[in-house]
Protein backbone atom coordinates (compact mmCIF):
# COMPACT_ATOMS: atom_id res chain seq x y z
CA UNK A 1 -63.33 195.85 -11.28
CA UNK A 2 -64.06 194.01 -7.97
CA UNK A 3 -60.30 192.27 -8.58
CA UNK A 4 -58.77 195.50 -9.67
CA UNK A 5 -59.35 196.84 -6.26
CA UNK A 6 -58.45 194.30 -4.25
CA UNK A 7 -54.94 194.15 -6.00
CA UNK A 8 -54.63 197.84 -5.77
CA UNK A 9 -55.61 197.80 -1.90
CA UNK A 10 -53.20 194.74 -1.48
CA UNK A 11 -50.70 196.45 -3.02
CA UNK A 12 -51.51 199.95 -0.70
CA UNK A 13 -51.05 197.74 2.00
CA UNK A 14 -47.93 195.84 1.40
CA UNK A 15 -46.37 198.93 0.90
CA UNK A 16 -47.52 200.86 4.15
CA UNK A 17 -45.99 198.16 5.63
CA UNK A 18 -43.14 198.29 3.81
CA UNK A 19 -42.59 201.87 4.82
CA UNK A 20 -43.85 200.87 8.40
CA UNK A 21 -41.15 198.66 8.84
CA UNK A 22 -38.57 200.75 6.89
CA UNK A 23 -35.48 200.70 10.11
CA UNK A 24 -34.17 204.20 10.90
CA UNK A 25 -30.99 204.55 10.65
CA UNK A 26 -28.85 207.75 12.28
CA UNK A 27 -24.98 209.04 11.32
CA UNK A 28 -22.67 210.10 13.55
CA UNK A 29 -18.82 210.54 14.03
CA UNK A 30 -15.87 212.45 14.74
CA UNK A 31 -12.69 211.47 13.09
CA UNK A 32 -9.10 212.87 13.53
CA UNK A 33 -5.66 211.80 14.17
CA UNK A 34 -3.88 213.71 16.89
CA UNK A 35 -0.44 213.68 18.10
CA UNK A 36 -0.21 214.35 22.16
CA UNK A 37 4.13 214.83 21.35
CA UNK A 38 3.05 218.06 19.31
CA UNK A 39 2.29 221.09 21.08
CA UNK A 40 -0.38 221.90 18.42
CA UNK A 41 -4.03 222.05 19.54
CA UNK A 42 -7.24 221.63 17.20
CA UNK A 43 -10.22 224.05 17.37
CA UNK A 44 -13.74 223.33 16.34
CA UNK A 45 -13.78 224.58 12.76
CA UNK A 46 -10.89 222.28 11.76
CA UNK A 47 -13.73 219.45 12.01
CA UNK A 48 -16.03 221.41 9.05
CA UNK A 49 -18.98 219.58 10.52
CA UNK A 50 -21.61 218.54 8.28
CA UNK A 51 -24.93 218.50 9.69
CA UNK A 52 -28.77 217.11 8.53
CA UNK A 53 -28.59 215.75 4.80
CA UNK A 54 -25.45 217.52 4.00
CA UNK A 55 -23.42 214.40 6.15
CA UNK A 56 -24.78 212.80 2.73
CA UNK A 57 -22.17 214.82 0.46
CA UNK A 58 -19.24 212.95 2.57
CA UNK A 59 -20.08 209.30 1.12
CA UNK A 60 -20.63 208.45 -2.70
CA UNK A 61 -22.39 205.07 -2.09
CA UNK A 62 -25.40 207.57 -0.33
CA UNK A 63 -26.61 209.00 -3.68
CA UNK A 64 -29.97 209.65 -4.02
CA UNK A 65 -30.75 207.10 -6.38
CA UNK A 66 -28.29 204.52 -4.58
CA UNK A 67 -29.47 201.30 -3.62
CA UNK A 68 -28.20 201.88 0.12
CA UNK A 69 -29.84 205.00 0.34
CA UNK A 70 -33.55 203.54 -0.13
CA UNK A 71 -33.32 200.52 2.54
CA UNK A 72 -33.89 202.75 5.55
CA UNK A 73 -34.90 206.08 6.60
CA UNK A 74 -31.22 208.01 7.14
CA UNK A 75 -31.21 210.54 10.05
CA UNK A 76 -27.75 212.03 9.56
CA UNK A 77 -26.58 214.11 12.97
CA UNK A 78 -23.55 215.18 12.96
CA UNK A 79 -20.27 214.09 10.96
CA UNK A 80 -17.20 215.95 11.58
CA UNK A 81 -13.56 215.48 9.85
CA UNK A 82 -9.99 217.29 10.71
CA UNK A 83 -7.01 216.89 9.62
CA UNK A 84 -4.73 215.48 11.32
CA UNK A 85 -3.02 217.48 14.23
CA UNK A 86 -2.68 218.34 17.86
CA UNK A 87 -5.03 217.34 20.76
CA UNK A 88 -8.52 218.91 20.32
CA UNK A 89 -9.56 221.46 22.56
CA UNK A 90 -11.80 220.04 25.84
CA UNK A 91 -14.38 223.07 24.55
CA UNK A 92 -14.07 222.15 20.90
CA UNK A 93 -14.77 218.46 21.56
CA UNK A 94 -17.93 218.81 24.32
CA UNK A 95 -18.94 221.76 21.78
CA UNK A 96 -18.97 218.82 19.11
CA UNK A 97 -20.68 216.23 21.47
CA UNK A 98 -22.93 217.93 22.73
CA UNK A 99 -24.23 219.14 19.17
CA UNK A 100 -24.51 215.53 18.19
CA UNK A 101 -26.17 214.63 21.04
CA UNK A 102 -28.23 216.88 20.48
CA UNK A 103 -29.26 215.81 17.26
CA UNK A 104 -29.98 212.80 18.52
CA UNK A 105 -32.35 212.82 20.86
CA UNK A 106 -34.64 215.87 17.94
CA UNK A 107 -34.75 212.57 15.65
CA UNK A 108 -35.05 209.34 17.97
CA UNK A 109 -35.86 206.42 18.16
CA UNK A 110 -33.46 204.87 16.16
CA UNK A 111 -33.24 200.99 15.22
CA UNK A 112 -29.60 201.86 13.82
CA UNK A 113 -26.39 203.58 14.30
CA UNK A 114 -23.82 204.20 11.57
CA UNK A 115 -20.78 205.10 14.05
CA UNK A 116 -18.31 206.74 11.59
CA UNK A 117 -14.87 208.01 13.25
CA UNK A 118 -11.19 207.44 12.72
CA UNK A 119 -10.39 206.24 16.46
CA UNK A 120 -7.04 208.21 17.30
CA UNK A 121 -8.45 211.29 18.59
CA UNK A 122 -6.56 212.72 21.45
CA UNK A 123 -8.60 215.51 23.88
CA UNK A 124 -7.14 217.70 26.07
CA UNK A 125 -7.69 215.81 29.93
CA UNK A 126 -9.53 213.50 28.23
CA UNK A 127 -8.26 209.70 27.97
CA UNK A 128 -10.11 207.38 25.55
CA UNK A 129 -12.46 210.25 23.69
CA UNK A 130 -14.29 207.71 21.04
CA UNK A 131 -15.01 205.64 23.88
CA UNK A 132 -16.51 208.49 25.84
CA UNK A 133 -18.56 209.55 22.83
CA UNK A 134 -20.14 206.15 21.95
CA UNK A 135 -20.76 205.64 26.13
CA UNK A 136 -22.62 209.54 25.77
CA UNK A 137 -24.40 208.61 22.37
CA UNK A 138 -25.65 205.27 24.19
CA UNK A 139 -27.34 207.05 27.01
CA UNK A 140 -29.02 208.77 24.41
CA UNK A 141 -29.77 206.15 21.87
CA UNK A 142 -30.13 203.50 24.58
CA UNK A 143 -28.27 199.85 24.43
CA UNK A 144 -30.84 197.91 21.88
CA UNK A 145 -30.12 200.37 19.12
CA UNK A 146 -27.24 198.37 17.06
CA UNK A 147 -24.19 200.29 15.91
CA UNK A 148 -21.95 199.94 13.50
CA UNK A 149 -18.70 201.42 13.77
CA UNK A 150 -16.24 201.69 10.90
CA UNK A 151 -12.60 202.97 12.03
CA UNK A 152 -8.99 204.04 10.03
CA UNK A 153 -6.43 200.72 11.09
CA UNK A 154 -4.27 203.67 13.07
CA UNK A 155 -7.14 204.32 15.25
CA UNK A 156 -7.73 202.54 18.54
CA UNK A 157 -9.97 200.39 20.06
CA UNK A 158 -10.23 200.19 23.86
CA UNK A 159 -12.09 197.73 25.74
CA UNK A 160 -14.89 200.43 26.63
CA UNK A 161 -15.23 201.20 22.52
CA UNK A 162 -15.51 197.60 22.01
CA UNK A 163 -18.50 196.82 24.70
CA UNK A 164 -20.79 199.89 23.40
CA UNK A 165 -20.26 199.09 19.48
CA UNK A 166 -22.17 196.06 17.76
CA UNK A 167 -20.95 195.60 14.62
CA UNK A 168 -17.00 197.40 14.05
CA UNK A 169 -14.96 197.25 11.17
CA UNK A 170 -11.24 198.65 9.61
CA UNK A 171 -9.57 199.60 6.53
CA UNK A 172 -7.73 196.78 4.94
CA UNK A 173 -4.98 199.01 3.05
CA UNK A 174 -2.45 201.54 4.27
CA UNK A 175 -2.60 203.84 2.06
CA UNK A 176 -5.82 203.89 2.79
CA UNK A 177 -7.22 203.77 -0.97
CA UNK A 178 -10.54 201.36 0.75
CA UNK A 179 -11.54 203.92 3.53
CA UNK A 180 -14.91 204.54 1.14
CA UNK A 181 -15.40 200.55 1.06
CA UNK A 182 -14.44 200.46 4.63
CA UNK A 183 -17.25 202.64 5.33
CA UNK A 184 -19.60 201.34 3.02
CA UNK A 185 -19.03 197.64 3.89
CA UNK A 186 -20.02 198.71 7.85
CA UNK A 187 -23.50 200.58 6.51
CA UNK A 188 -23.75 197.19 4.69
CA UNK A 189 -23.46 194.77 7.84
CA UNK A 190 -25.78 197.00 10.05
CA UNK A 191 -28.30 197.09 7.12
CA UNK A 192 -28.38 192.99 7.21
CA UNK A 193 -28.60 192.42 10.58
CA UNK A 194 -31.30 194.82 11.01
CA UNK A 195 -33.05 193.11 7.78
CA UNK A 196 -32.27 190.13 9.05
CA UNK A 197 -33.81 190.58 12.15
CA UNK A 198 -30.47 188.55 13.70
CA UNK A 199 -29.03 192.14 15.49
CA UNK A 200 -26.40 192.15 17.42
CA UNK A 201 -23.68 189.43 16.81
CA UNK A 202 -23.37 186.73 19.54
CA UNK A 203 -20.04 187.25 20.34
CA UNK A 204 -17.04 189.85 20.02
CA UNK A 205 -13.77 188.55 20.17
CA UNK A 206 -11.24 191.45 21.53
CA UNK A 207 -7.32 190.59 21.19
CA UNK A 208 -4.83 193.53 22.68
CA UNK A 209 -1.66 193.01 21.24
CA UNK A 210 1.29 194.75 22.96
CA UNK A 211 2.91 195.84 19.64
CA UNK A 212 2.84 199.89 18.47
CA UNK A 213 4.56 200.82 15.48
CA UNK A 214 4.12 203.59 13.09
CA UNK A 215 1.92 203.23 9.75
CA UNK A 216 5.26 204.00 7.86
CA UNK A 217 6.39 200.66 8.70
CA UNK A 218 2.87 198.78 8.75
CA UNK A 219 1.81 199.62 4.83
CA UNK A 220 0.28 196.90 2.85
CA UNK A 221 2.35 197.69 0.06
CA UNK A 222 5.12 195.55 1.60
CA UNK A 223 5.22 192.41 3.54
CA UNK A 224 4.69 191.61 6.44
CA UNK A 225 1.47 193.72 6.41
CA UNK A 226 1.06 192.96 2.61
CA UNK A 227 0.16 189.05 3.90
CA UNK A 228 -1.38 189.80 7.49
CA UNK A 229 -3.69 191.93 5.78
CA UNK A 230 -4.56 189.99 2.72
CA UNK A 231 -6.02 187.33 5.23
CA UNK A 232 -8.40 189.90 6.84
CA UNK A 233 -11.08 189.67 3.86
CA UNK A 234 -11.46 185.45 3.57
CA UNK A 235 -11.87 185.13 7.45
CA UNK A 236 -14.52 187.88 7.36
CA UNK A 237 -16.02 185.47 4.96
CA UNK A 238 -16.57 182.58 6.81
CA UNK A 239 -19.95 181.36 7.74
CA UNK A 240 -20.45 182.31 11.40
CA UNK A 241 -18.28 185.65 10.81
CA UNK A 242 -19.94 188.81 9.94
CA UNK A 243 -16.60 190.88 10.19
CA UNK A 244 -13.15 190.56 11.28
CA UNK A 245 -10.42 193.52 11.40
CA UNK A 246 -6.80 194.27 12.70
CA UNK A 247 -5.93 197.53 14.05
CA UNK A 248 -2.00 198.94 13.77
CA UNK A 249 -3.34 201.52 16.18
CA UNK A 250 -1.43 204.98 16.75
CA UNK A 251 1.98 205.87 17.68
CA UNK A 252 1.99 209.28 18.12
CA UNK A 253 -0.23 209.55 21.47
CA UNK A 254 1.00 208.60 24.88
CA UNK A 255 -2.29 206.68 26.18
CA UNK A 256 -2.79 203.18 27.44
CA UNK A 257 -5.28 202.09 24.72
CA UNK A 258 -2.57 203.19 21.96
CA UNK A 259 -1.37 199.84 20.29
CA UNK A 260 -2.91 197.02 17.89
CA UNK A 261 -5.94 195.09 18.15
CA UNK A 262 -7.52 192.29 16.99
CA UNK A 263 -11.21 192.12 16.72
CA UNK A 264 -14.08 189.72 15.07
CA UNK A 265 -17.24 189.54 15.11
CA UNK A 266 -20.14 186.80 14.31
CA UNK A 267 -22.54 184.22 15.74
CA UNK A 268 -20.21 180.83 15.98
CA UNK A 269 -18.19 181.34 18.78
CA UNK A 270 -15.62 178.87 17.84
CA UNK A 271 -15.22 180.41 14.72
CA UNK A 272 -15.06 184.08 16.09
CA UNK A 273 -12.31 183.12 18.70
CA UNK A 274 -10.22 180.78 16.54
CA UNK A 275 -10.19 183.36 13.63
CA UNK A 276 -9.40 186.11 16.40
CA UNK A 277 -6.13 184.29 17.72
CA UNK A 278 -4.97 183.19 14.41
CA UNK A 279 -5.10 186.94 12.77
CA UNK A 280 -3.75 188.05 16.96
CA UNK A 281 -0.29 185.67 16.55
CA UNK A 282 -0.04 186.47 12.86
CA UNK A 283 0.24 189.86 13.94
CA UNK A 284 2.36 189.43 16.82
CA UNK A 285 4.86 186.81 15.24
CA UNK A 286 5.92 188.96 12.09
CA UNK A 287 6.79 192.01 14.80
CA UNK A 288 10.25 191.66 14.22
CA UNK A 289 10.00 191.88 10.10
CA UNK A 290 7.82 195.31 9.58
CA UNK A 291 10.32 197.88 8.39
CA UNK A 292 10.34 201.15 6.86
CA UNK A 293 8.23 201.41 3.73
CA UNK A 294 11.07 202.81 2.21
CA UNK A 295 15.12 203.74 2.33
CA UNK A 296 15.34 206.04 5.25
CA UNK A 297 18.01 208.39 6.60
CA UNK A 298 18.94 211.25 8.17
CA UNK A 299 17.92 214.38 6.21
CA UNK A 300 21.07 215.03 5.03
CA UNK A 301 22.19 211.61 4.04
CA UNK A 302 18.61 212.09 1.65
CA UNK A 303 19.49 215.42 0.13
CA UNK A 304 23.38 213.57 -0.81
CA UNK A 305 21.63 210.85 -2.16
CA UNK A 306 19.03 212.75 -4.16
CA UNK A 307 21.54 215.54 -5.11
CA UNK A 308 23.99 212.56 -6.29
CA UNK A 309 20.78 210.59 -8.50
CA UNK A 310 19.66 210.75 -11.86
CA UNK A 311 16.20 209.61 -11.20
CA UNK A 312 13.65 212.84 -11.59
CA UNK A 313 11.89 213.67 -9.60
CA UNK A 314 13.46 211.70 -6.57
CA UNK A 315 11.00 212.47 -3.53
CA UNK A 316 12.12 213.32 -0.02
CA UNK A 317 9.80 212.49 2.64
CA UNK A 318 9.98 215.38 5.60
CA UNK A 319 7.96 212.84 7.90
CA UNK A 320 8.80 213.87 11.41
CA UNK A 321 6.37 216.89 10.92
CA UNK A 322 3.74 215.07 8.82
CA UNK A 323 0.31 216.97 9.13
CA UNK A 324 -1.50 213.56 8.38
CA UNK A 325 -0.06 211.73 11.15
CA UNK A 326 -0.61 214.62 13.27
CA UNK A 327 2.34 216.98 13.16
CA UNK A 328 1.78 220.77 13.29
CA UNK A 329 2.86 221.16 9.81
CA UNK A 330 4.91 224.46 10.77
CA UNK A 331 8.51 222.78 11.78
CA UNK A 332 11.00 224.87 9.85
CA UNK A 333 13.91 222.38 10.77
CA UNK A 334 13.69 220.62 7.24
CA UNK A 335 13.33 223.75 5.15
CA UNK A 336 16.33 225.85 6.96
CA UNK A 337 18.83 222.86 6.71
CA UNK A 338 17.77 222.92 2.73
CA UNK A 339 18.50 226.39 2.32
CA UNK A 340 21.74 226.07 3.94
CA UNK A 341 22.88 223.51 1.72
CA UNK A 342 24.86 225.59 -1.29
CA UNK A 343 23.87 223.55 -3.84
CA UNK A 344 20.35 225.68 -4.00
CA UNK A 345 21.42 228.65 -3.53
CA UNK A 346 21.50 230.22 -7.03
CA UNK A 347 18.86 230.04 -9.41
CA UNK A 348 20.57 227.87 -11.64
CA UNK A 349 20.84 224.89 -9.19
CA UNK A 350 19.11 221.69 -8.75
CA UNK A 351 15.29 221.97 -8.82
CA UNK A 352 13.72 221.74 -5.57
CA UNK A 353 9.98 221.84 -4.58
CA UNK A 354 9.30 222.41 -1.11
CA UNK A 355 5.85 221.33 0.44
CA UNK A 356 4.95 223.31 2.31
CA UNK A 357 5.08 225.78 5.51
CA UNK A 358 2.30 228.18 6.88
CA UNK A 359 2.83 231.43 6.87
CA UNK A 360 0.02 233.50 7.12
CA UNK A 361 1.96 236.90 7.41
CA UNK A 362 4.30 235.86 4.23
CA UNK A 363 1.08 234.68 2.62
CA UNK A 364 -0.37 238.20 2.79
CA UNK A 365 3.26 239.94 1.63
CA UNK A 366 3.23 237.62 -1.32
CA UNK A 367 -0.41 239.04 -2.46
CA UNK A 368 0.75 242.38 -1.91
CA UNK A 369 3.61 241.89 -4.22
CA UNK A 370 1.84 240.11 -6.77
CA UNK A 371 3.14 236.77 -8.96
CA UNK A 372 6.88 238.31 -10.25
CA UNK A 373 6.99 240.46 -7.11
CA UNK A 374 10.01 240.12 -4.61
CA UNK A 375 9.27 239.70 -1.26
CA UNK A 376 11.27 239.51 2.87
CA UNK A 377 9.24 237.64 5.21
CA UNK A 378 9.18 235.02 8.22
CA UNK A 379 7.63 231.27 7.91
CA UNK A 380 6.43 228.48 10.14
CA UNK A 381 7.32 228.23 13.80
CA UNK A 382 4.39 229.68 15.20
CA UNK A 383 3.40 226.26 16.72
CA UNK A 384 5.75 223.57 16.80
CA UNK A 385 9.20 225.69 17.05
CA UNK A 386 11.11 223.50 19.26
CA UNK A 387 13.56 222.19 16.64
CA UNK A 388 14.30 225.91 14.75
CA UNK A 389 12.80 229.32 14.78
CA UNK A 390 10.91 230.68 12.36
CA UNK A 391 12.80 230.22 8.80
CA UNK A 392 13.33 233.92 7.01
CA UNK A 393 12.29 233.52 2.87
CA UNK A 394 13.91 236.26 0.70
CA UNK A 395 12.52 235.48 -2.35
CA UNK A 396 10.46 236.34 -5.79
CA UNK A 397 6.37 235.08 -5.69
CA UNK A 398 5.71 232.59 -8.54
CA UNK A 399 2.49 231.67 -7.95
CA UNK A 400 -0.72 232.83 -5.75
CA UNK A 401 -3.89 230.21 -5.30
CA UNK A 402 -6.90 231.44 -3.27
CA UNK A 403 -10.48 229.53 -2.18
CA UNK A 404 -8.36 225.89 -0.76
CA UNK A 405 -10.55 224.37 1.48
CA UNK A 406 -7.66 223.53 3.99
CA UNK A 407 -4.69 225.67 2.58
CA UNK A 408 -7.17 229.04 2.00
CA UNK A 409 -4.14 230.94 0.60
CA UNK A 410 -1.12 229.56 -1.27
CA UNK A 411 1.95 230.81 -2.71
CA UNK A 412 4.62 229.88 -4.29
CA UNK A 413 8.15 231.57 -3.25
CA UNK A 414 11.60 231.07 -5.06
CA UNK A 415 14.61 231.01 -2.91
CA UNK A 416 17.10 230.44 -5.27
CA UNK A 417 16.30 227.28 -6.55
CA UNK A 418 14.13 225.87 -4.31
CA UNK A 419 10.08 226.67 -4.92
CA UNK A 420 8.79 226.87 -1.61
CA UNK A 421 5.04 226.43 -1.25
CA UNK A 422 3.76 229.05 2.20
CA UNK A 423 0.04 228.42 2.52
CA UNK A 424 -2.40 230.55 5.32
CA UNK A 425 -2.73 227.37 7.01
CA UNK A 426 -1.57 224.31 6.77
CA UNK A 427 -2.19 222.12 3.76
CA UNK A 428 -1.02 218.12 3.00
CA UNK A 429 0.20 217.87 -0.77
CA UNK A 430 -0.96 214.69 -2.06
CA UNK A 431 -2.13 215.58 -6.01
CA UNK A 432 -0.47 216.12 -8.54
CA UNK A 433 -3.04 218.47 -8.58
CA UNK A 434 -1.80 220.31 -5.60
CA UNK A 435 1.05 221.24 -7.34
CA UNK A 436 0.10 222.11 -10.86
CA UNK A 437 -2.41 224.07 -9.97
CA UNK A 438 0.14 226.14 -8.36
CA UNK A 439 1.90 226.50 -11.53
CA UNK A 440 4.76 223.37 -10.46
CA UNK A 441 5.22 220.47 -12.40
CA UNK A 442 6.66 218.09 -10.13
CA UNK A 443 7.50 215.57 -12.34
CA UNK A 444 10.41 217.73 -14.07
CA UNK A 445 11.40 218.79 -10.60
CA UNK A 446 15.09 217.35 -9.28
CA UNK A 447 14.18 216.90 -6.04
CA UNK A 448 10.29 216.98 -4.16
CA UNK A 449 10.66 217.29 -0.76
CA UNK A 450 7.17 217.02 1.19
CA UNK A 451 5.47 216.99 4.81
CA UNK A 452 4.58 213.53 4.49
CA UNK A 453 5.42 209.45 5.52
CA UNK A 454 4.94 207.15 3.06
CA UNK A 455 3.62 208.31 -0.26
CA UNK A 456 -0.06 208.73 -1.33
CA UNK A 457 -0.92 206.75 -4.71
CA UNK A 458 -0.58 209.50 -6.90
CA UNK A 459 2.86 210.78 -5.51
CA UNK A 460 4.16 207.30 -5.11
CA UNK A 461 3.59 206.36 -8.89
CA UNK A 462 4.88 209.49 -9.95
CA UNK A 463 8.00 209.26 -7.78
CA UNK A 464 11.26 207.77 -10.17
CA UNK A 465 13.42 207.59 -6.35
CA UNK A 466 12.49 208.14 -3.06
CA UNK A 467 13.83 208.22 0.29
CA UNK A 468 12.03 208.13 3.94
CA UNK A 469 13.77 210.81 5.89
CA UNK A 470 13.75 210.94 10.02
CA UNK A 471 13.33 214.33 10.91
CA UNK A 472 12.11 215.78 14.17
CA UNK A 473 8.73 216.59 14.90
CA UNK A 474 5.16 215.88 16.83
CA UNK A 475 5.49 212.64 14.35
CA UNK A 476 8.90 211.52 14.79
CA UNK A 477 9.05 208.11 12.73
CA UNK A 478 12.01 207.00 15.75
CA UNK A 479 9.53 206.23 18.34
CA UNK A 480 12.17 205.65 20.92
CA UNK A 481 13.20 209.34 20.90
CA UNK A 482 9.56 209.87 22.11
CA UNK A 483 9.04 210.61 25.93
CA UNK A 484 6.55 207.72 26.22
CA UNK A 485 5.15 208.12 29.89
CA UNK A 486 1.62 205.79 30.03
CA UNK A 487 1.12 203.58 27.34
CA UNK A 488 1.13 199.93 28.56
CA UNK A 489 4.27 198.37 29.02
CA UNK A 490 6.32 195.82 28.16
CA UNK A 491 5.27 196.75 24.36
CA UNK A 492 7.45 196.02 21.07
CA UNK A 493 9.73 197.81 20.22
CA UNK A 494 9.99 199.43 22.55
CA UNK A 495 10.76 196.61 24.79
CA UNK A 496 12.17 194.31 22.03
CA UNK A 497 13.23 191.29 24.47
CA UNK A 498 9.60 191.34 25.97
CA UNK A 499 7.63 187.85 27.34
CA UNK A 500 5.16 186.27 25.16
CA UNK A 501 2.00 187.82 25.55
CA UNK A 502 -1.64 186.17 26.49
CA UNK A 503 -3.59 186.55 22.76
CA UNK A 504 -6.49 184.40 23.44
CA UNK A 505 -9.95 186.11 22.63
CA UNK A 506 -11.71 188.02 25.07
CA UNK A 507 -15.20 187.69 24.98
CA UNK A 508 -16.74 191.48 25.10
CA UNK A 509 -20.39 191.25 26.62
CA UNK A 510 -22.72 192.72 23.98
CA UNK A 511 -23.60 196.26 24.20
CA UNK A 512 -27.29 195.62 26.00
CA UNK A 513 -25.91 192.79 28.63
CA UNK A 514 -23.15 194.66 30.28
């Protein structure tokens, strides 16, 4: 009985101290891509914030019964995500801060940090926003709490980010199909190190490299990225390593800290620094070879070529006005040039789907009319009209969606024989989904003409053809029609006959010994 007991008391006790040693772990981040060349701003509600054990929801591998989940006690804050767009608000972003701070202090101490943003937020008067936050969320958390930042490849990551972080870490895929392992894979690393009891890393090797091209002509899919990328994952593998990552960074905001980055972290210095320059000149000497991730052309060399194919559907990327690179999704420019075009003017012409253009007032005529209804309204423009008005649809309503979480409202309008999709606000079309459930079947369209850069998996495996087009807008794919005023300079491509540039490592000071 005596025995009995003792094992049950032993047991008691291994597990209070089990729980006593249990490291808590908070959740933070803002993420959003936004354009500075787009006159769109974004508000607070465009980050649906997610607050307390709801910031669970976002990430699968936090489950209750996941494995992850049980290693420390989580004390989620605040996680907000936008879509892409124009500069956030100063209000909405100290409204957003200040909530997380906040948060922060109700539920310290803290032995961890899971830092979760995308790193190409833009603020109104505001240079270098995620390294603002993590300085704001360090004066709260203090410097020995370790945190683990994981990042999209277009974000950025200035010196300032890089001194207050611990542990960092990038996708390895654009499209990003790994942003959940991303993300998962930087919980992971914080987890050991606290475990471990090894902390922060000994050294962070930081490598600016004066190159900043769009993601359109970084994607993995094709080389040179394809190969510069595949070498990310072995050289985070190495023993002395505990994570190495390249950053494309992004093209669409005029700030010094916009352009790609090399960073590793790990306890061997040799190995941190020599991995650093290698993945640094890798970058820097296939500059001249990353192209378009597909044809491109003006928009109406694309409409000749698609009009001319018999590949179905034969997609059209609109990509100067891309909502997820940050355009304001309203630029009518594409949509009026298609209408003009006589080809789609009856009924009986080629099939076109157009997605898509906000147009709340339209939106509103359309539900008055009902599906079969005609209607006479005005589209897009509101924001971004710098390259055409606000286009006029005359049209019959196909189709009406309600309860999207980004779209609210959608409709469907025939213009002869173009299907143009108006949504309440705007909406990226990725899914097949997103168009079915609109009553389109995209793959018996002609033509698919979408807001968009390169193609998301679903679209791009549906696609028979497809053509890059370089339209105007906030996201203009032809960086050097962009008015470029304080990024650092001499950058590629800008400056294509540009020096060499210095790419050996530079040792950041960890975040407690600055």
């Amino acid at each position: 009985m005596k025995i009995a007991k003792l094992l049950i008391l032993s047991f008691c006790l291994s597990f209070s101290l089990q729980a006593k040693h249990m490291p808590r772990v908070a959740i933070a981040g803002l993420g959003i891509e936004s354009s500075t060349f787009s006159p769109a701003l974004t508000l607070e509600e465009a980050f649906h914030a997610k607050y307390g054990d709801d910031v669970f929801t976002s990430y699968p591998f936090f489950s209750k019964d996941s494995s992850l989940r049980k290693q420390a006690e989580w004390l989620p804050a605040l996680v907000g995500k936008s879509l892409p767009g124009g500069a956030v608000t100063r209000e909405a972003y100290e409204s957003l801060v200040k909530q997380t701070l906040d948060l922060l202090k109700k539920n310290g101490p803290y032995d961890g940090l899971f830092f979760d943003i995308h790193g190409a937020m833009s603020v109104v008067g505001l240079d270098d926003p995620e390294g603002d936050f993590i300085v704001r969320i360090r004066k709260v958390i203090g410097t020995e709490t370790l945190i683990s930042t994981s990042m999209d490849l277009h974000g950025n990551v200035s010196w300032r980010l890089a001194q207050n972080t611990d542990l960092i870490t990038c996708y390895r895929m654009a499209p990003h199909e790994d942003a959940m392992q991303t993300k998962k894979r930087a919980v992971e690393n914080l987890l050991e190190r606290l475990e471990s009891g090894q902390g922060k890393p000994a050294y962070k090797a930081w490598i600016p490299i004066p190159v900043l091209l769009p993601g359109e002509k970084t994607s993995t899919r094709i080389e040179p990225a394809k190969t510069i990328y595949a070498a990310v994952t072995p050289a985070s593998k190495q023993k002395g390593i505990i994570d190495a990552a390249i950053w494309v960074g992004y093209a669409w905001a005029d700030e010094p800290r916009n352009h790609a980055v090399v960073m590793v972290t790990g306890d061997d210095k040799a190995i941190v620094t020599k991995t650093a320059e290698q993945l640094a000149k890798s970058f820097w000497d296939a500059r001249k070879g990353f192209a378009f991730v597909a044809p491109t052309g003006s928009l109406q060399e694309a409409l000749d070529k698609a009009l001319a194919s018999n590949k179905h559907p034969f997609f059209i990327s609109d990509s100067g006005d891309n909502p997820t690179a940050g355009g304001a999704g309203d630029v009518t420019w594409t949509l009026t040039e298609i209408l003009k075009r006589p080809e789609f003017k009856s009924e009986t012409g080629p099939s076109l789907i157009y997605a898509s253009i906000p147009g709340p007032e339209l939106v509103k005529s359309a539900i008055a009319a009902g599906v079969g209804g005609k209607v006479d309204g005005y589209a897009g423009g509101k924001v971004d009209a710098r390259f055409a008005p606000p286009i006029r649809l005359v049209g019959t309503v196909m189709s009406i969606e309600q309860g999207d979480r980004n779209a609210e409202t959608e409709v469907v309008i025939k213009v002869g024989s173009v299907n143009v999709i108006v949504t309440a606000k705007r909406k990226p079309y990725h899914k097949e989904a997103d168009f079915t459930r609109l009553g389109l079947n995209p793959r018996k369209s002609d033509i698919v003409v979408v807001k968009i850069g390169y193609l998301e998996p679903e679209l791009y495996a549906m696609r028979a053809d497809w053509i890059l087009s370089l339209t105007p807008g906030g996201v203009d794919q032809n960086l050097e029609r962009l008015p470029y005023k304080r990024i650092k300079r001499p950058t590629f491509p800008l400056d294509k006959d540009m020096a060499e540039p210095d790419l050996k490592a530079q040792l950041v000071p960890a975040s407690d010994k600055k």
